[in-house]
Structures are given as C-alpha cells and as structure tokens.
PDB file of N, CA and C in Angstrom:
ATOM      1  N   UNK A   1       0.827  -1.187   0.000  1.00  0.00           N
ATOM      2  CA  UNK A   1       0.000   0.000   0.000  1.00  0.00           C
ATOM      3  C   UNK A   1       0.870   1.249   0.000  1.00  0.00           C
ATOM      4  N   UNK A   2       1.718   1.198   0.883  1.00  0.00           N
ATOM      5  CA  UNK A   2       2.742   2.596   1.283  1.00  0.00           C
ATOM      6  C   UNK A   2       3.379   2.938  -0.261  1.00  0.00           C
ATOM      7  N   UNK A   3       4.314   1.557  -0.813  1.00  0.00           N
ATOM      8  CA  UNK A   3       4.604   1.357  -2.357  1.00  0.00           C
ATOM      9  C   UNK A   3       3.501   2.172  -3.325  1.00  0.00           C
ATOM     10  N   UNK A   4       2.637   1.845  -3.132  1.00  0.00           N
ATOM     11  CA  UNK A   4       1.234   2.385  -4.126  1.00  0.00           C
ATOM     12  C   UNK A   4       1.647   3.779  -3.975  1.00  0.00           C
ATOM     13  N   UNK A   5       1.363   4.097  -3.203  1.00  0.00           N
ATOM     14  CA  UNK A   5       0.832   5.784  -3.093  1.00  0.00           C
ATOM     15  C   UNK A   5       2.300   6.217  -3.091  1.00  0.00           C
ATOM     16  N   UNK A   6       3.238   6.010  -2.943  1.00  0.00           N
ATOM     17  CA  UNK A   6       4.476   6.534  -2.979  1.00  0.00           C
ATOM     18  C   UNK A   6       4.881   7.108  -4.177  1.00  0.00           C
ATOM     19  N   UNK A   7       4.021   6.113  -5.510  1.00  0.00           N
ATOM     20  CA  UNK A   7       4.312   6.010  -6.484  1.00  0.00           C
ATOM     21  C   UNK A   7       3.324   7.141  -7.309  1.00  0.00           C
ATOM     22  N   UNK A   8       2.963   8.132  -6.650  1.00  0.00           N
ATOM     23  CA  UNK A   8       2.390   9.566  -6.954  1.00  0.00           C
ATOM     24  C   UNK A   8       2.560  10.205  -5.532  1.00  0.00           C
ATOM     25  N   UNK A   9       3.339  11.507  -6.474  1.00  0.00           N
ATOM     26  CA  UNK A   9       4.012  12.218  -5.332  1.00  0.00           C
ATOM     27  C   UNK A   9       2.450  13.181  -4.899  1.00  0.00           C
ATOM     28  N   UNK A  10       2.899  13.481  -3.517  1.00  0.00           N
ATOM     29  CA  UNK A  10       1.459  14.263  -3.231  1.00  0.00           C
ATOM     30  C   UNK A  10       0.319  13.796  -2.688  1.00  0.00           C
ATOM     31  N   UNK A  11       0.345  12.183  -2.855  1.00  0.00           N
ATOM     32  CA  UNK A  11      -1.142  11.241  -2.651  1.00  0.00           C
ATOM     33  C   UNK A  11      -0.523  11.148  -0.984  1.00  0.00           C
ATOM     34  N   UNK A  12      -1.518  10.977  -0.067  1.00  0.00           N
ATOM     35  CA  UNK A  12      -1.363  10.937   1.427  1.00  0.00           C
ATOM     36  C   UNK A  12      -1.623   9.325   1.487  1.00  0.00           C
ATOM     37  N   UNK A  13      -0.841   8.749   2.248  1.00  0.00           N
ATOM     38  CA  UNK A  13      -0.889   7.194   2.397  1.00  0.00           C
ATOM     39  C   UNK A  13      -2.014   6.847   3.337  1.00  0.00           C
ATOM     40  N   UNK A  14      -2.499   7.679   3.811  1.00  0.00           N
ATOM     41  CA  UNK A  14      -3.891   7.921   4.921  1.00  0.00           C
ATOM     42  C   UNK A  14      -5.358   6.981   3.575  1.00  0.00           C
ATOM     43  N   UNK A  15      -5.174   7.924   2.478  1.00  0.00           N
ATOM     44  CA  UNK A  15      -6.060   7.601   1.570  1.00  0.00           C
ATOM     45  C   UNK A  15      -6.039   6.274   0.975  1.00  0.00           C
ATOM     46  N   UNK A  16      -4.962   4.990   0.875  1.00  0.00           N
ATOM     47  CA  UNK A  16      -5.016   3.531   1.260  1.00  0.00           C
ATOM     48  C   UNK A  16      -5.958   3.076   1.525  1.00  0.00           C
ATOM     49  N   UNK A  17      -6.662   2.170   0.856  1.00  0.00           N
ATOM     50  CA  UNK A  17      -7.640   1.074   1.497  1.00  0.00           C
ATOM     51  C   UNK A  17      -6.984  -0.171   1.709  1.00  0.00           C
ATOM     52  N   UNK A  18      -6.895  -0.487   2.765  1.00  0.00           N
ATOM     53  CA  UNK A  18      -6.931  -1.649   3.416  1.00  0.00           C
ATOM     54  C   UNK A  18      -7.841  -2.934   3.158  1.00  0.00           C
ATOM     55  N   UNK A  19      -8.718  -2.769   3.320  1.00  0.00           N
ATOM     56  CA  UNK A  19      -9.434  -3.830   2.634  1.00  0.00           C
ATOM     57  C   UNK A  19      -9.453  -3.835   0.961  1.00  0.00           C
ATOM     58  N   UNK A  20      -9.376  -2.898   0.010  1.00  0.00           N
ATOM     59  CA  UNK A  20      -8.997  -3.106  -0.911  1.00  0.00           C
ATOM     60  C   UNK A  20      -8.073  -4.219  -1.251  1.00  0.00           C
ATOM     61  N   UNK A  21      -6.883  -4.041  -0.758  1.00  0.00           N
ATOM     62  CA  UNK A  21      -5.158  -4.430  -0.962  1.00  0.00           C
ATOM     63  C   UNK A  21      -5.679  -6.048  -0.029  1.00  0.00           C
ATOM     64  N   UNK A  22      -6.383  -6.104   0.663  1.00  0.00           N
ATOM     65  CA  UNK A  22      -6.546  -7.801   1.449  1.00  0.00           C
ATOM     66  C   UNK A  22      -7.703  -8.570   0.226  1.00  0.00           C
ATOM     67  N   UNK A  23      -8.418  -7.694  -0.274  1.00  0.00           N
ATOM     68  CA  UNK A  23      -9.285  -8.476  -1.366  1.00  0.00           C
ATOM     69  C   UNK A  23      -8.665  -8.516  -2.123  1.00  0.00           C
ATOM     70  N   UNK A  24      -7.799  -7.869  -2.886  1.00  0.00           N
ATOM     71  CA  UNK A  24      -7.368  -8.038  -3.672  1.00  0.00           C
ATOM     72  C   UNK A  24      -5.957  -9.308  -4.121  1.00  0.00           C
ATOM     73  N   UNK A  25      -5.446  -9.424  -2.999  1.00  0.00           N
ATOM     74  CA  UNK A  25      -4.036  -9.998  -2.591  1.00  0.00           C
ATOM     75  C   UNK A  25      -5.381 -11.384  -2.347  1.00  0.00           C
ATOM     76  N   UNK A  26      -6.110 -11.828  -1.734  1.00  0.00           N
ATOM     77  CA  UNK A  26      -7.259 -12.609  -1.358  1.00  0.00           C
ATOM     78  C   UNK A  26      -7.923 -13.204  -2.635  1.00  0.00           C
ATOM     79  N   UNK A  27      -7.821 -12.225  -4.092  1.00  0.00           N
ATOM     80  CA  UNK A  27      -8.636 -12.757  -5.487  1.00  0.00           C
ATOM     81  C   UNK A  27      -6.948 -13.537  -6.046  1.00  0.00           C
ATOM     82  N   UNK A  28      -6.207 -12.851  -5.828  1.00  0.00           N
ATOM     83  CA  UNK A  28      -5.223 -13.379  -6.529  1.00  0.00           C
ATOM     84  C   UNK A  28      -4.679 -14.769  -6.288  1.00  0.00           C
ATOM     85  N   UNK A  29      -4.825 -15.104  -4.865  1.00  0.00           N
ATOM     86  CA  UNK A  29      -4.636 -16.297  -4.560  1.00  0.00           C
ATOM     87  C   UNK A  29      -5.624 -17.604  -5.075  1.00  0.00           C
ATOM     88  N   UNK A  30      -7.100 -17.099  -4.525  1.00  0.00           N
ATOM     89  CA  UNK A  30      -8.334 -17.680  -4.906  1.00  0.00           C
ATOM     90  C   UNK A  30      -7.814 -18.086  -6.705  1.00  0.00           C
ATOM     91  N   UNK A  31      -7.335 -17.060  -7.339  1.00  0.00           N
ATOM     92  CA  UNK A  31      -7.211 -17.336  -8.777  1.00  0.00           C
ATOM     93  C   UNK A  31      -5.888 -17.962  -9.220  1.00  0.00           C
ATOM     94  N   UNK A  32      -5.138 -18.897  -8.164  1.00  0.00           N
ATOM     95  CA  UNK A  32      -3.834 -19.177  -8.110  1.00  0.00           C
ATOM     96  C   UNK A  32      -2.882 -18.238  -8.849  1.00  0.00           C
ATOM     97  N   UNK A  33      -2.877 -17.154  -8.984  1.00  0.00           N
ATOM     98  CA  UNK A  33      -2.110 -16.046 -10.020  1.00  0.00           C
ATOM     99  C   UNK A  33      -0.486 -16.373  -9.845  1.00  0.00           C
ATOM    100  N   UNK A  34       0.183 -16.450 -10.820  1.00  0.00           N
ATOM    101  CA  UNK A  34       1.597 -16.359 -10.037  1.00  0.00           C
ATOM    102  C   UNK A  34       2.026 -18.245 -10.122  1.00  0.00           C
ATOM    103  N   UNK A  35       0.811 -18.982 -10.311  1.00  0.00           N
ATOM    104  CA  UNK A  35       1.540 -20.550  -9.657  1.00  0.00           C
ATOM    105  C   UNK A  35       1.870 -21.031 -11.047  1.00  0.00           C
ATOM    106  N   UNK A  36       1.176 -20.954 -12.240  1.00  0.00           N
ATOM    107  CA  UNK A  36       1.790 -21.426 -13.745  1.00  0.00           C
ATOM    108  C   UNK A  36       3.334 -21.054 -13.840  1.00  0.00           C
ATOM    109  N   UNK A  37       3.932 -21.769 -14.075  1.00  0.00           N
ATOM    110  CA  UNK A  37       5.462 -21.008 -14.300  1.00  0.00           C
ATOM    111  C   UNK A  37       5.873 -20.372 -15.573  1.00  0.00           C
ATOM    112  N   UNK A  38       5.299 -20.591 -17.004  1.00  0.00           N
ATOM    113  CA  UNK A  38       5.358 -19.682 -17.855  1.00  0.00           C
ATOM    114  C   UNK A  38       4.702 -18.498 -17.898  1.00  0.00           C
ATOM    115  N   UNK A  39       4.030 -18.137 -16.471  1.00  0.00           N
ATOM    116  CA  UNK A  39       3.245 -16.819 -16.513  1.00  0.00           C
ATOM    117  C   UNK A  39       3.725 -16.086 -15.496  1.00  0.00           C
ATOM    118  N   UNK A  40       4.280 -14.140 -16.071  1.00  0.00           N
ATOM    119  CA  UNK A  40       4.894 -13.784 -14.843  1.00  0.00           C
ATOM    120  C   UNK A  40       4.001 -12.863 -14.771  1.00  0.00           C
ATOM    121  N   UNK A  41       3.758 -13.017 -13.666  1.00  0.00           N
ATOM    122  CA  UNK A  41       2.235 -11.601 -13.028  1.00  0.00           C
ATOM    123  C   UNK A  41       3.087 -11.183 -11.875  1.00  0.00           C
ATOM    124  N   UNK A  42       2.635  -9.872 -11.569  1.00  0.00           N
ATOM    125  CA  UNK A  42       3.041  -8.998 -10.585  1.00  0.00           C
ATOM    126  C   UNK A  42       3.004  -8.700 -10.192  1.00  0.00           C
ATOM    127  N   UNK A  43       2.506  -9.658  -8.339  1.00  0.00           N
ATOM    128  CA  UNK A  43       1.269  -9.367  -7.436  1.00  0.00           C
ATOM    129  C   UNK A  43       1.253  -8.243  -7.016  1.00  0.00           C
ATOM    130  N   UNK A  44       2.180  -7.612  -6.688  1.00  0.00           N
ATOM    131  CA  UNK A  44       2.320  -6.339  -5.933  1.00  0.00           C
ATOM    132  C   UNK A  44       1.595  -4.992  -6.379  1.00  0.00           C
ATOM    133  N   UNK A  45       2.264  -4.821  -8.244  1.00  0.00           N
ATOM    134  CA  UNK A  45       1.681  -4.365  -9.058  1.00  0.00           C
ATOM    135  C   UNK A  45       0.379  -4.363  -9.088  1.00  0.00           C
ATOM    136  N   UNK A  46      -0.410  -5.141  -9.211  1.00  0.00           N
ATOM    137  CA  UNK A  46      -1.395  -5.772  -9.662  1.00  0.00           C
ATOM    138  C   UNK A  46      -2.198  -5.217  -8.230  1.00  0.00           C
ATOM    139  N   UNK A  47      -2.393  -5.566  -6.893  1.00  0.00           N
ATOM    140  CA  UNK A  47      -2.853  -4.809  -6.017  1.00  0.00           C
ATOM    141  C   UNK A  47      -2.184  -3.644  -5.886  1.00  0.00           C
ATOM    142  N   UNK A  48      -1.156  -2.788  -5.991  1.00  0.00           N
ATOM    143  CA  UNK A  48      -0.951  -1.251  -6.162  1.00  0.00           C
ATOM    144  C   UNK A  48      -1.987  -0.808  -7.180  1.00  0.00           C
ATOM    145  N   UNK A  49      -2.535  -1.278  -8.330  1.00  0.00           N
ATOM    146  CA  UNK A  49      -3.358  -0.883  -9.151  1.00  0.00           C
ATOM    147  C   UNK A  49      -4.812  -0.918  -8.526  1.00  0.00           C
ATOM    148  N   UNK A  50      -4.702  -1.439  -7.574  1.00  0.00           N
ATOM    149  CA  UNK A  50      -6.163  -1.500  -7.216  1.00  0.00           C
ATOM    150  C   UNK A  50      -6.531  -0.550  -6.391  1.00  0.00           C
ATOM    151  N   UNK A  51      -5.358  -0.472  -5.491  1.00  0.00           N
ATOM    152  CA  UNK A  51      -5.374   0.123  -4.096  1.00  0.00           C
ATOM    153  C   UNK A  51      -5.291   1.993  -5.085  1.00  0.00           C
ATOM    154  N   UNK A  52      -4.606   2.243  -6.037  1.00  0.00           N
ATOM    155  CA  UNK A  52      -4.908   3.393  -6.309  1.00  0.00           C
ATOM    156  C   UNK A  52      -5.649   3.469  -6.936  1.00  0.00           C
ATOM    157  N   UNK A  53      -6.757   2.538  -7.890  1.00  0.00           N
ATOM    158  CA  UNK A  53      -8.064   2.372  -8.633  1.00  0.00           C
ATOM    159  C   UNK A  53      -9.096   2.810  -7.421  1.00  0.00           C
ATOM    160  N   UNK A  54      -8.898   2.672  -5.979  1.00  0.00           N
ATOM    161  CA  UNK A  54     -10.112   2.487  -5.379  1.00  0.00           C
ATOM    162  C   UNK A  54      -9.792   3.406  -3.705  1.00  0.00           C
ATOM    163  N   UNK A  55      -9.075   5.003  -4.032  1.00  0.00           N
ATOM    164  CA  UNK A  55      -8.591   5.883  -3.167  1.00  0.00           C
ATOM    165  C   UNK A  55      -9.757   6.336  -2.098  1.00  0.00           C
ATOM    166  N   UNK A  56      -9.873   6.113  -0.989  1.00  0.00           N
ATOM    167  CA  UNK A  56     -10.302   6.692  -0.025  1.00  0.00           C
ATOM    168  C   UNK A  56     -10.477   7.756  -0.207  1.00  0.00           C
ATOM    169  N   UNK A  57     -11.744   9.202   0.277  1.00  0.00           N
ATOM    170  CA  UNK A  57     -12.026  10.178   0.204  1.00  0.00           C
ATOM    171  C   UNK A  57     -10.976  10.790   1.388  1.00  0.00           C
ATOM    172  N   UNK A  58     -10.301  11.960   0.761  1.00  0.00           N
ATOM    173  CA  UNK A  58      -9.459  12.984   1.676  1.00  0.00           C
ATOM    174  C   UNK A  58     -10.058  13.131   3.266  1.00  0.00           C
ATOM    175  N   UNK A  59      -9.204  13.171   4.048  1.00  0.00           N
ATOM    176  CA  UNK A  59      -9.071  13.142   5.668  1.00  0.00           C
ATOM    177  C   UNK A  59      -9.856  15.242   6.324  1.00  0.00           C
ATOM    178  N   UNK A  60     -11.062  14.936   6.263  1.00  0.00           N
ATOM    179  CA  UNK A  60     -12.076  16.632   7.253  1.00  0.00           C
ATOM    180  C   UNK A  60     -10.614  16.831   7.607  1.00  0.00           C
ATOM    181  N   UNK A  61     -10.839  18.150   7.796  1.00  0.00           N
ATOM    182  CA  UNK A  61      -9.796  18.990   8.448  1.00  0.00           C
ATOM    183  C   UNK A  61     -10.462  19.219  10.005  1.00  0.00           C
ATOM    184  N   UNK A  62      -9.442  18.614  11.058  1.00  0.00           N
ATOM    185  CA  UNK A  62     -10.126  18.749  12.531  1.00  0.00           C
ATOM    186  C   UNK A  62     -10.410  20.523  12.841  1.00  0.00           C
ATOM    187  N   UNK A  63     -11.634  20.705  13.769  1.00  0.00           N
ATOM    188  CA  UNK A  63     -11.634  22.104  13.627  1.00  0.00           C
ATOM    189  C   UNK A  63     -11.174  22.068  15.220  1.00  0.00           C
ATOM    190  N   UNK A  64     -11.172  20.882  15.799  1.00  0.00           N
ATOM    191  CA  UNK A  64     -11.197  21.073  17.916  1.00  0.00           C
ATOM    192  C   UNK A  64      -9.681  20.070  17.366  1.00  0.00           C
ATOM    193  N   UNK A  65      -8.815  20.731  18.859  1.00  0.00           N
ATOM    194  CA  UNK A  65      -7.986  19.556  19.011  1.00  0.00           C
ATOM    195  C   UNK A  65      -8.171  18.626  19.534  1.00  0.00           C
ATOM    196  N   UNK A  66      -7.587  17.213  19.756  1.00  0.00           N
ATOM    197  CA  UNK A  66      -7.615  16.366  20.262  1.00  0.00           C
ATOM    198  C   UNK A  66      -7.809  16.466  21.805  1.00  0.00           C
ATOM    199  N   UNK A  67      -8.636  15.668  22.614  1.00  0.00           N
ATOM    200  CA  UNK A  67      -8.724  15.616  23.698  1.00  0.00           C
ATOM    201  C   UNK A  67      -9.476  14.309  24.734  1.00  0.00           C
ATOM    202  N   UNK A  68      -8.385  14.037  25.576  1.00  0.00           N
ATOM    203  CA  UNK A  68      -8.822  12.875  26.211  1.00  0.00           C
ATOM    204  C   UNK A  68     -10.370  13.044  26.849  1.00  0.00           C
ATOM    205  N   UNK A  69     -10.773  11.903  26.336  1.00  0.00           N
ATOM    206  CA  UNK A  69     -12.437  12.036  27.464  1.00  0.00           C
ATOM    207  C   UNK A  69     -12.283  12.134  29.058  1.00  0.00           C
ATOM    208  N   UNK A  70     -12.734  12.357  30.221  1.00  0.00           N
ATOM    209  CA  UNK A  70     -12.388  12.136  31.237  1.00  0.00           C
ATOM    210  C   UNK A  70     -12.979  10.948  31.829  1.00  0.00           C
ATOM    211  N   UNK A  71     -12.483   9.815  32.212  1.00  0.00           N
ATOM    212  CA  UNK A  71     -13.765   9.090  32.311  1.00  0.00           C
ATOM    213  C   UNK A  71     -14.587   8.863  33.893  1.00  0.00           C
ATOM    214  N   UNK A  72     -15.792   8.566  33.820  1.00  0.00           N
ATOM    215  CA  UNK A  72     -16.730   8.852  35.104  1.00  0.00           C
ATOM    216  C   UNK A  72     -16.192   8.092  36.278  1.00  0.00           C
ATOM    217  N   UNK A  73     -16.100   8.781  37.436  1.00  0.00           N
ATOM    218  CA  UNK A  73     -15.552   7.932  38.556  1.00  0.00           C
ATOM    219  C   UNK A  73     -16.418   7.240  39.139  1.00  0.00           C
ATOM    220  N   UNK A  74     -16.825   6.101  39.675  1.00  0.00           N
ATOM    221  CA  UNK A  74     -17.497   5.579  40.572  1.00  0.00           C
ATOM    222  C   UNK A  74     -17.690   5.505  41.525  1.00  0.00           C
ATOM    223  N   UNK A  75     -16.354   6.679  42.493  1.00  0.00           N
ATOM    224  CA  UNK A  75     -17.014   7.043  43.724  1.00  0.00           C
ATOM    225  C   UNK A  75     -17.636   9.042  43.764  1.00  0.00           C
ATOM    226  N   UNK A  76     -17.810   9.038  42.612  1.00  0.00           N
ATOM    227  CA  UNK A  76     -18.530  10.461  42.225  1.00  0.00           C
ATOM    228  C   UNK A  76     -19.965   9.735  42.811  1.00  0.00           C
ATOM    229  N   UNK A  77     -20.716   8.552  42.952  1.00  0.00           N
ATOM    230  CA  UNK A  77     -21.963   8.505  43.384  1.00  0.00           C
ATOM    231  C   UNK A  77     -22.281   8.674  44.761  1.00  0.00           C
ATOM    232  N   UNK A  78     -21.221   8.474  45.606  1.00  0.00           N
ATOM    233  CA  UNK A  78     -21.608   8.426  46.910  1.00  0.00           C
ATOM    234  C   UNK A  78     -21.436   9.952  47.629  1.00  0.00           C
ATOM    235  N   UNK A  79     -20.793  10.922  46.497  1.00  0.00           N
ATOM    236  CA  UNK A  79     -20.856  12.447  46.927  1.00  0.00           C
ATOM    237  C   UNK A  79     -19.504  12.910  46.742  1.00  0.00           C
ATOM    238  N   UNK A  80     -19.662  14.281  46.209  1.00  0.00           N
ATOM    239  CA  UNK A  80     -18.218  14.203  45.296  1.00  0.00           C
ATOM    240  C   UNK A  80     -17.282  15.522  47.088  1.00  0.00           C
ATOM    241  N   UNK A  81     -18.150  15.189  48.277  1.00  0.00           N
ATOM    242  CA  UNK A  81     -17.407  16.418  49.570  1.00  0.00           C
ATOM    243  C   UNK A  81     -16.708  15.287  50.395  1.00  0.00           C
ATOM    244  N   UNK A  82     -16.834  13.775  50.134  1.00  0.00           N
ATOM    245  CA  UNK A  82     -16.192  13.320  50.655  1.00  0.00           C
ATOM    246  C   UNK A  82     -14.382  13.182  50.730  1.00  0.00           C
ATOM    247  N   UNK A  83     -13.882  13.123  51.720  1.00  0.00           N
ATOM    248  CA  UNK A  83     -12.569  12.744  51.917  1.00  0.00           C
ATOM    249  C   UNK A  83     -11.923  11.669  52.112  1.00  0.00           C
ATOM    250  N   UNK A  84     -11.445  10.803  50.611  1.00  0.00           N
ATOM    251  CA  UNK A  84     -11.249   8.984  50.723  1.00  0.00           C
ATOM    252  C   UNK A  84      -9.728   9.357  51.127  1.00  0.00           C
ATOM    253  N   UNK A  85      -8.662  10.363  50.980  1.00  0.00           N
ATOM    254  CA  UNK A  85      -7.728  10.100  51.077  1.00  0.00           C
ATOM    255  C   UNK A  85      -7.106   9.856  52.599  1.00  0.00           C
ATOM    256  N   UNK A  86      -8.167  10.711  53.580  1.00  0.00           N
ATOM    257  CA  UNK A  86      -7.909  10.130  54.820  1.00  0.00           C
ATOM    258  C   UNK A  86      -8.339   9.441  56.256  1.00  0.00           C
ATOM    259  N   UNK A  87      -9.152   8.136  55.158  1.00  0.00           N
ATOM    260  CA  UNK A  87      -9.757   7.090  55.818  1.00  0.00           C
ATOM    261  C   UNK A  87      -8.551   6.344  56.515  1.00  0.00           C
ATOM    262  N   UNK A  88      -9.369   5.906  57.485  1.00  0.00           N
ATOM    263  CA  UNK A  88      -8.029   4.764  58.136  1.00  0.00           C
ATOM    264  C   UNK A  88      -8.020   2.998  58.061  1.00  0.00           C
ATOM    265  N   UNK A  89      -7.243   2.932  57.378  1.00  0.00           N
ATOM    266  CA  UNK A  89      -7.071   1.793  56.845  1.00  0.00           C
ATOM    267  C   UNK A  89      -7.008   0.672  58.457  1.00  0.00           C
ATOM    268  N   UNK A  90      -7.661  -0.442  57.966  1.00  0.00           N
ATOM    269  CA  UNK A  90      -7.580  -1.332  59.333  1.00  0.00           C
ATOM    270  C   UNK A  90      -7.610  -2.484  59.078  1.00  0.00           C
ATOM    271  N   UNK A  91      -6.379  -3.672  58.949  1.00  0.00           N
ATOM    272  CA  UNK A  91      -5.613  -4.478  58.321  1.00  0.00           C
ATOM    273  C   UNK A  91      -5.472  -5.288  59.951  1.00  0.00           C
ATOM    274  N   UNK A  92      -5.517  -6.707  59.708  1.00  0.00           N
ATOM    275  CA  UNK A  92      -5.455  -7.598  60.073  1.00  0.00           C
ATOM    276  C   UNK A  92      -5.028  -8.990  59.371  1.00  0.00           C
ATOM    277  N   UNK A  93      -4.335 -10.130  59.936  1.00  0.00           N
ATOM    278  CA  UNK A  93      -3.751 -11.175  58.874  1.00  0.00           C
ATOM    279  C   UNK A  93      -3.673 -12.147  60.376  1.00  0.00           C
ATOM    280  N   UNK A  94      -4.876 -13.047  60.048  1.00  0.00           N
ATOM    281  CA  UNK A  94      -4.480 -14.204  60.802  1.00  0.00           C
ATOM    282  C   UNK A  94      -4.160 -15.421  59.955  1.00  0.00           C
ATOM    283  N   UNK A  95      -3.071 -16.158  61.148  1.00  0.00           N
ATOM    284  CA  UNK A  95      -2.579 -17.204  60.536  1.00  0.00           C
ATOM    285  C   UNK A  95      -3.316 -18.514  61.141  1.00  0.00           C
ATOM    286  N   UNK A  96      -3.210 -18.904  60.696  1.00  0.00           N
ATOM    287  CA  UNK A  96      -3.921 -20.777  61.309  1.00  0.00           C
ATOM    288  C   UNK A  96      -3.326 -21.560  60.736  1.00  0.00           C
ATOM    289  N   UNK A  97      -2.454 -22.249  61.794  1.00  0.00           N
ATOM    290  CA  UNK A  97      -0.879 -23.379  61.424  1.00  0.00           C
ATOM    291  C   UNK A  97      -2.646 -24.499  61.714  1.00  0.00           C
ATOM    292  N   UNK A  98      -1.946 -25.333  61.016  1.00  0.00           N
ATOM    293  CA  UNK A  98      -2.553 -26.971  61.473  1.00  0.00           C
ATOM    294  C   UNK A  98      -1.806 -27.548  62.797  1.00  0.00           C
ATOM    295  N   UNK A  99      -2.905 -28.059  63.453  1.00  0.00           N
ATOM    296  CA  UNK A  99      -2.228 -29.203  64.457  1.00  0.00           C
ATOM    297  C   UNK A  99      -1.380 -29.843  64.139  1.00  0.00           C
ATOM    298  N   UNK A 100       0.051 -30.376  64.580  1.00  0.00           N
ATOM    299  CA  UNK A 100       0.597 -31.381  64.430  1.00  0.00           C
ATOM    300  C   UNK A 100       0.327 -32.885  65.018  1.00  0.00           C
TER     301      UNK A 100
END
C-alpha cells in the first residue's frame, strides 16, 4: 500500500484502502495467479493498481484539538465532599498453622 501511493508524489498514504489491498491480494490467490510457471504476473503491481483504482475520500480537516475524554468515577456517586484520602485503613492477617 505505502509502495502504491508513494508512487504519486502528493497522494497521502492515509487515503489507502486496506481492505482493498486484502481483497485483492485474497482474489489473486483464490485465482492461483503467479503458480503457472510460464506466466509472470506482478502481485504487488497488480494490487498497487487497485489500491490506487479504489482511493479513499481525503481526511475533514479537525476544527477542535484532540482531547482525552475524562472518564466517570465511581465514587462520584456516593458524593463528590467526601474525603477517601484520609480514611483509616484497618488491616489484620491471621494465621492458622494446622495441628501437628
């Protein structure tokens, strides 16, 4: 794909179809292309032609920048005046040996 579009200066490799270039590479096999030995085909070629036969529409111009979502906390339900950072932790670890 990168090959394809390389091969016109100016084309954005963004505009690549992907599934194009897997169907296509996908017919060629289905059609054993390439396995006769007096026949030289040129798989690569042959999907570069497709992949620029079948160009993706140009990439909107973003008008917002990028920005992480924030995501919802789950102790925002129980009230966002509480103070978790200075609960007191109360830890215990019993052991239980077996009888000998």
């Amino acid at each position: 794909m990168t090959d394809a579009t390389d091969s016109q200066p100016g084309l954005d490799p963004d505009r690549a179809s992907f599934t194009t270039a897997l169907n296509t590479a996908r017919d060629q096999i289905v059609h054993a292309a390439g396995i006769i030995a007096d026949t030289v085909i040129d798989l690569v070629g042959v999907i570069g032609d497709h992949v620029l036969a079948n160009l993706l529409p140009e990439r909107r111009l973003r008008t917002k920048t990028r920005m992480i979502k924030r995501s919802n906390s789950k102790y925002q339900a129980r009230g966002p005046n509480i103070d978790r950072r200075s609960y007191k932790a109360t830890t215990s670890i019993d052991i239980i040996c077996p009888d000998p």
